[in-house]
C-alpha atoms as a PDB file:
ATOM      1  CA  UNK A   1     -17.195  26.035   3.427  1.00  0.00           C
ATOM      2  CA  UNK A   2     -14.624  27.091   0.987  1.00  0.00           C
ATOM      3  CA  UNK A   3     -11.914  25.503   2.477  1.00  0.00           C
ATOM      4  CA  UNK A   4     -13.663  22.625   1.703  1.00  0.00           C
ATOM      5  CA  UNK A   5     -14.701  23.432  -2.018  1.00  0.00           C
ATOM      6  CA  UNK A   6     -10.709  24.343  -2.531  1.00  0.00           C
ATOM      7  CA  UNK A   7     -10.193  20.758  -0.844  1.00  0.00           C
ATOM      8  CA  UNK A   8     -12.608  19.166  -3.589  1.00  0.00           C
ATOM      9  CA  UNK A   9     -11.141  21.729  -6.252  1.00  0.00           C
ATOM     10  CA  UNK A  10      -7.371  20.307  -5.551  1.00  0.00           C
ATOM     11  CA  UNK A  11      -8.362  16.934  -4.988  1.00  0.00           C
ATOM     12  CA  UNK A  12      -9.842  17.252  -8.865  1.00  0.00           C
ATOM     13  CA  UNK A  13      -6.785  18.876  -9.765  1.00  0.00           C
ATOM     14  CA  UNK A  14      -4.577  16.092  -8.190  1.00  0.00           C
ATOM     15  CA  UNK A  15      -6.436  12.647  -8.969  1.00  0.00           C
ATOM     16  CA  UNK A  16      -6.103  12.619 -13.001  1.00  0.00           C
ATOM     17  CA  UNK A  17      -2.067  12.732 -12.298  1.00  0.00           C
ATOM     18  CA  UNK A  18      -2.397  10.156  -9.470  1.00  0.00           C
ATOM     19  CA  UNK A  19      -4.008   8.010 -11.899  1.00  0.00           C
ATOM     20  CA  UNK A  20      -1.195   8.107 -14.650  1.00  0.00           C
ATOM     21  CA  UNK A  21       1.309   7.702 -12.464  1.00  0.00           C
ATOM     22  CA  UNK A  22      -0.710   4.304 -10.901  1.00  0.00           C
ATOM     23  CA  UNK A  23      -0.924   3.741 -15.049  1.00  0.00           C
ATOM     24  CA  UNK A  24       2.793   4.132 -15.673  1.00  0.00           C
ATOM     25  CA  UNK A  25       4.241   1.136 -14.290  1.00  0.00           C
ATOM     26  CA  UNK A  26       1.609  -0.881 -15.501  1.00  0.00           C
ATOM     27  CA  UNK A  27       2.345   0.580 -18.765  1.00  0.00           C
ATOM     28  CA  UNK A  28       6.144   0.098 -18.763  1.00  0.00           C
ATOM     29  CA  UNK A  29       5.547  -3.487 -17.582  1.00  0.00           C
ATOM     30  CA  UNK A  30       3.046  -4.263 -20.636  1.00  0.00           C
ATOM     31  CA  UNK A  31       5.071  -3.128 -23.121  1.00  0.00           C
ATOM     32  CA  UNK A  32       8.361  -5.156 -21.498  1.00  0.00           C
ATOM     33  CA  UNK A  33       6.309  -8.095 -22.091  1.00  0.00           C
ATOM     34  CA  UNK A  34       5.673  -7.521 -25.236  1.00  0.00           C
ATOM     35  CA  UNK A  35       9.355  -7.099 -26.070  1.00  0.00           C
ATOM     36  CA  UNK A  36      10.256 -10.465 -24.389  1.00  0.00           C
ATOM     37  CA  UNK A  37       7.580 -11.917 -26.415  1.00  0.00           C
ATOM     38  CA  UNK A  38       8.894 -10.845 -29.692  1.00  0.00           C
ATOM     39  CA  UNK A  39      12.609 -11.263 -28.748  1.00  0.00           C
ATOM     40  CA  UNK A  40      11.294 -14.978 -27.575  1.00  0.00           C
ATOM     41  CA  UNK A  41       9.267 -15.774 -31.129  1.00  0.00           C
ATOM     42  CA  UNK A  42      12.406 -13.891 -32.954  1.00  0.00           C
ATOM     43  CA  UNK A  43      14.417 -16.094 -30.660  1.00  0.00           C
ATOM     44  CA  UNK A  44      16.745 -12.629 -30.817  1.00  0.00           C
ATOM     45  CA  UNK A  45      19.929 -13.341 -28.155  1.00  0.00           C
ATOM     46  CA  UNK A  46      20.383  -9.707 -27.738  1.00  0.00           C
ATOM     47  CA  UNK A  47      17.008  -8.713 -26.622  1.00  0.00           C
ATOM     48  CA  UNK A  48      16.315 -11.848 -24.428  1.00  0.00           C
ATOM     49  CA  UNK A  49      19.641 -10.706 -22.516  1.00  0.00           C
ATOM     50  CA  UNK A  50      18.069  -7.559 -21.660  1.00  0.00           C
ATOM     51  CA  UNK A  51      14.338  -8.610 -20.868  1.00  0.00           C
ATOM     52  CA  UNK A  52      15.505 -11.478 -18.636  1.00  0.00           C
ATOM     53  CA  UNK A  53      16.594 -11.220 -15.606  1.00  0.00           C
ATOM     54  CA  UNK A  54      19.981 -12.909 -14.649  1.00  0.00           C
ATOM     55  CA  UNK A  55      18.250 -14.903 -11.981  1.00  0.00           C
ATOM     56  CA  UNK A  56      15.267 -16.104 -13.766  1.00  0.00           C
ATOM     57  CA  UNK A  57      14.004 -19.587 -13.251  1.00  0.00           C
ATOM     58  CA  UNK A  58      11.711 -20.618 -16.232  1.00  0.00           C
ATOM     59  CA  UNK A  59       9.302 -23.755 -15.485  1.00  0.00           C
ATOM     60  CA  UNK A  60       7.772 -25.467 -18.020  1.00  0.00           C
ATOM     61  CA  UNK A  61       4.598 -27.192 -17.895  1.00  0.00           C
ATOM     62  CA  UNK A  62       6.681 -30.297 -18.410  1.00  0.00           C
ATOM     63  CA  UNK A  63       8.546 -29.931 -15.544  1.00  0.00           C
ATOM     64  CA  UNK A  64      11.829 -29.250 -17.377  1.00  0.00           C
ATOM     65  CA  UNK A  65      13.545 -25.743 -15.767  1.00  0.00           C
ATOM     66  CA  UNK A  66      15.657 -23.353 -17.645  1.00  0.00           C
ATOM     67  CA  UNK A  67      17.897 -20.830 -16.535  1.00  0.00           C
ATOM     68  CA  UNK A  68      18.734 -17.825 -18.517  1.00  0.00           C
ATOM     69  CA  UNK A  69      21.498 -19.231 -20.472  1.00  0.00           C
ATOM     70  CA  UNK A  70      19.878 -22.320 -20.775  1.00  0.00           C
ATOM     71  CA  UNK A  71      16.280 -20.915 -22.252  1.00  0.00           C
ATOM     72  CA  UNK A  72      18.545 -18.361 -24.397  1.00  0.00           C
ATOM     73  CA  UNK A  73      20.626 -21.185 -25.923  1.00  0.00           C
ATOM     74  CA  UNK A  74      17.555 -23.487 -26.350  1.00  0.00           C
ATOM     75  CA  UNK A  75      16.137 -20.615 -28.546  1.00  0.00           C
ATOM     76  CA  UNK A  76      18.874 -19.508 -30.539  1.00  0.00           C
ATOM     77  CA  UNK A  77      20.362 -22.754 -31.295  1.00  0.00           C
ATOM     78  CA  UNK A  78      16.321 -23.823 -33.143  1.00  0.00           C
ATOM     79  CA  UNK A  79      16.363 -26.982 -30.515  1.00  0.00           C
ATOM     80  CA  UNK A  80      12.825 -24.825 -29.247  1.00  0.00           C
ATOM     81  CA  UNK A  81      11.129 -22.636 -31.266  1.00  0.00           C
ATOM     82  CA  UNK A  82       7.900 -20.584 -30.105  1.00  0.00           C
ATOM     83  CA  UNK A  83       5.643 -20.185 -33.093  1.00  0.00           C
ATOM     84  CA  UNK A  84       3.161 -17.940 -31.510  1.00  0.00           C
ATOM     85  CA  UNK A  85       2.437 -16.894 -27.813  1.00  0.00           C
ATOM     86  CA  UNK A  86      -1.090 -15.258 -28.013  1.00  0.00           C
ATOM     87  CA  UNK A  87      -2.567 -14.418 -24.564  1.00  0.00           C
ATOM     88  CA  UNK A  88      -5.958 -14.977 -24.152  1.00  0.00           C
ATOM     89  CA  UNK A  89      -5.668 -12.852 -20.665  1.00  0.00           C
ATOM     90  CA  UNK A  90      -3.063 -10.965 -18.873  1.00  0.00           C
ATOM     91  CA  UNK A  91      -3.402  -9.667 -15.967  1.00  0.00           C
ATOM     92  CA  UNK A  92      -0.907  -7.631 -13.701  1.00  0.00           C
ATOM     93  CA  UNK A  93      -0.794  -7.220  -9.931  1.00  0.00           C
ATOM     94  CA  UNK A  94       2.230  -5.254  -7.965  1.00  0.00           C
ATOM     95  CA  UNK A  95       2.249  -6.988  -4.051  1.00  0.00           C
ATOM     96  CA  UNK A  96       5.114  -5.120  -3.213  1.00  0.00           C
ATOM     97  CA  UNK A  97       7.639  -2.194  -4.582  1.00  0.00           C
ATOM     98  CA  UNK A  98       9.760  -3.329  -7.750  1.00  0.00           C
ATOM     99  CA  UNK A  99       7.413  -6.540  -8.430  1.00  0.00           C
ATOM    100  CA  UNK A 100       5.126  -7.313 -10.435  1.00  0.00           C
ATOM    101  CA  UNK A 101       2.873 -10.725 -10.705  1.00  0.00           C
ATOM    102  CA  UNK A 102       1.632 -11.479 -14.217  1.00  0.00           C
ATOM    103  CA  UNK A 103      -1.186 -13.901 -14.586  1.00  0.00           C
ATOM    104  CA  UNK A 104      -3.795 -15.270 -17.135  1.00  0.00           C
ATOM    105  CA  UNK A 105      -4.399 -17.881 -20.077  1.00  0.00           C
ATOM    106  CA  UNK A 106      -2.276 -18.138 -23.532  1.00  0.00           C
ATOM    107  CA  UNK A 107      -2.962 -20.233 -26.443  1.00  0.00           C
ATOM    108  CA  UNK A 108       1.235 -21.575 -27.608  1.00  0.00           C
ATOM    109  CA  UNK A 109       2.381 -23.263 -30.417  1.00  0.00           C
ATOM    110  CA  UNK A 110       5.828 -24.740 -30.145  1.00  0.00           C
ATOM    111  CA  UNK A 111       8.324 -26.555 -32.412  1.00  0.00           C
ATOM    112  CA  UNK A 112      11.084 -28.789 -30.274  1.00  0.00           C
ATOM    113  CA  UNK A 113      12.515 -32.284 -31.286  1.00  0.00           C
ATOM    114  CA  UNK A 114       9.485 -33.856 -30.707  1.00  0.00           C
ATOM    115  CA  UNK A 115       7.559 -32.081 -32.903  1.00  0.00           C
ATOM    116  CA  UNK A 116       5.423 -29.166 -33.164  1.00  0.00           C
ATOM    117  CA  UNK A 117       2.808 -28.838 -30.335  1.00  0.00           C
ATOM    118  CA  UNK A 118      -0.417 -26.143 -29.844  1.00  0.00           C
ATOM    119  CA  UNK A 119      -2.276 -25.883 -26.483  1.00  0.00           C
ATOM    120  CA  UNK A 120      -3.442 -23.681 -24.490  1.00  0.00           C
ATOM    121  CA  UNK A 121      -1.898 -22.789 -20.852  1.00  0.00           C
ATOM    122  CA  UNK A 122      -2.113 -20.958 -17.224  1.00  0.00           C
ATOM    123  CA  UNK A 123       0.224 -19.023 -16.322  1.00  0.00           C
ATOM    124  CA  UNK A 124       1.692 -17.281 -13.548  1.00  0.00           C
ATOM    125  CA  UNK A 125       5.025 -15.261 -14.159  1.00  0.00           C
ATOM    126  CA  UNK A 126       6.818 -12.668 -11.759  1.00  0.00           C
ATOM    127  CA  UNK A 127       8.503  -9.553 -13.140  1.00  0.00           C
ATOM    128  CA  UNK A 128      11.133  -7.567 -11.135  1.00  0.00           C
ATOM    129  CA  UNK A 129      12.311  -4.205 -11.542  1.00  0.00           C
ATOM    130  CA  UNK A 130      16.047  -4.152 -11.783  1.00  0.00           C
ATOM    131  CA  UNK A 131      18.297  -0.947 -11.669  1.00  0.00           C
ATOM    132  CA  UNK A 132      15.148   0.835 -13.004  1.00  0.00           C
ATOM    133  CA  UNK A 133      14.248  -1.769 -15.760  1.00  0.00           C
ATOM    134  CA  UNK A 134      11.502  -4.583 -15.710  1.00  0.00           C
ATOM    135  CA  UNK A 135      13.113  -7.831 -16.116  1.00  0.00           C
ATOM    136  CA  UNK A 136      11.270 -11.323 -16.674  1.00  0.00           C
ATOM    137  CA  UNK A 137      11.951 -13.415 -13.510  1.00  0.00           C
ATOM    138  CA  UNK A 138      10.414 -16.611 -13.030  1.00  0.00           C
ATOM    139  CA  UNK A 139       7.775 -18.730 -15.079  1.00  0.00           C
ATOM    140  CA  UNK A 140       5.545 -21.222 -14.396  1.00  0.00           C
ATOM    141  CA  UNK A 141       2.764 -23.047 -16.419  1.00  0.00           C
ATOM    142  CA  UNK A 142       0.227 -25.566 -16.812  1.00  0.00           C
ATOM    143  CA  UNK A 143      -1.391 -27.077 -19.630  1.00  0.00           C
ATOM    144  CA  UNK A 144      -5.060 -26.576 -19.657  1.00  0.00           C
ATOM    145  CA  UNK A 145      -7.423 -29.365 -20.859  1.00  0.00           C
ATOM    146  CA  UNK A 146      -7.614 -29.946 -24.241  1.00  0.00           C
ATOM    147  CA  UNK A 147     -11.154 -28.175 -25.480  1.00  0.00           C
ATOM    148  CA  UNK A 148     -14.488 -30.432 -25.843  1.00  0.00           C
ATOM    149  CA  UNK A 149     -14.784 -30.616 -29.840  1.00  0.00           C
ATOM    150  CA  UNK A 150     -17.542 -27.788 -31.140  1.00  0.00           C
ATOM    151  CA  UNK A 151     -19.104 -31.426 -32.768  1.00  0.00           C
ATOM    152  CA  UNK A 152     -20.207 -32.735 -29.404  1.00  0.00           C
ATOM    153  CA  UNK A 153     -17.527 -34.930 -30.379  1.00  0.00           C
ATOM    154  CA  UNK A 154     -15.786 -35.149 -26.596  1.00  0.00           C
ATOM    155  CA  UNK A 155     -11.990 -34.019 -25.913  1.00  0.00           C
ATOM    156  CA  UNK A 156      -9.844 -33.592 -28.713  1.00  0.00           C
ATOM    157  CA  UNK A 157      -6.773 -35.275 -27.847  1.00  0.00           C
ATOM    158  CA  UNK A 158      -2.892 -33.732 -28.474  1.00  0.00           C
ATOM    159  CA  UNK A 159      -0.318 -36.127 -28.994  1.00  0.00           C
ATOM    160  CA  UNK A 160       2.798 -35.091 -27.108  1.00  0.00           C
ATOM    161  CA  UNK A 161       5.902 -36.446 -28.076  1.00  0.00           C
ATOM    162  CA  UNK A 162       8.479 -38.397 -25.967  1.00  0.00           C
ATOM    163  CA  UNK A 163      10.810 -35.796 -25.699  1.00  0.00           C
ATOM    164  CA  UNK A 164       8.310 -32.993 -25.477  1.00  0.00           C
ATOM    165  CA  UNK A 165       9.419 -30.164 -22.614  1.00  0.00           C
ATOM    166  CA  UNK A 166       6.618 -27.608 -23.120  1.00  0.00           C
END
C-alpha cells in the first residue's frame, strides 16, 4: 500500500512538468508564427530569412507558387502587400519529431497589382524544426465562400482582378 501512495505521490510530482514540457513546443511554435506574421505584414527581408525555411513551397489559393526568394522579393519590392492576416483559428498538431502541422481559418486582406482584395481562407501550413529553430515550410490555401449578407440579401460577391494571385 505505500508503495503505491509514493507511486501516486511521484506521479503528482512528475505530471505538472510533463505537461510544460508537452506545452513548450507548442509554445515556441506559436510565437514563431507570430513573428512570420509580423515580418510578412512588415514585409521585413531580414526576419522572413530567418522564419522561412530555405525549402519552403508557398501555394496560393490562386494557384501561383512561391519559393523563398520569390515570396521574399514579392514582399519587399510592394508588388504584394499583406494588410492584415487575422486568424480566426489555429490549430497545431506534431505527427512526427521536428514537425509541426498548422491548420484553421484566417480572414486576409491583400494589396497586389490587381488591387486590394479581403476574404477569408483555409489553411493548412507545415512547420519544421531546423537546427533547433521552427521554420515556416510549406503553405497551402483556399478561399472560403464569400459570407451570405446579414440582410438576407444572398452572397456578397468579391471582384478579383485579372492578375490577382492570392
Amino acid at each position: 500500500m505505500h508503495s503505491f501512495r509514493a507511486f501516486l505521490f511521484a506521479l503528482l510530482l512528475l505530471a505538472p512538468g510533463s505537461l510544460r514540457a508537452a506545452d513548450e513546443p507548442l509554445a515556441a511554435l506559436r510565437a514563431a508564427d507570430d513573428q512570420r506574421v509580423a515580418a510578412t505584414l512588415a514585409a521585413d527581408r531580414t526576419r522572413l530569412d530567418v522564419s522561412l525555411s530555405d525549402e519552403l513551397r508557398y501555394a496560393h489559393s490562386s494557384g501561383n507558387v512561391d519559393t523563398k526568394a520569390s515570396l521574399i522579393e514579392a514582399l519587399t519590392a510592394g508588388r504584394l502587400k499583406y494588410l492584415a492576416l487575422d486568424y480566426q483559428e489555429r490549430n497545431f498538431t506534431f505527427p512526427a519529431p521536428g514537425i509541426a502541422l498548422m491548420s484553421g481559418r484566417l480572414h486576409m486582406k491583400v494589396t497586389n497589382p490587381a488591387g486590394t482584395n479581403e476574404f477569408d481562407m483555409s489553411y493548412l501550413a507545415v512547420w519544421r524544426e531546423e537546427k533547433g529553430q521552427w521554420r515556416f515550410l510549406a503553405w497551402q490555401s483556399a478561399r472560403l465562400p464569400a459570407a451570405v449578407s446579414p440582410s438576407g440579401g444572398g452572397v456578397q460577391a468579391q471582384r478579383l482582378g485579372p492578375g490577382d494571385s492570392r
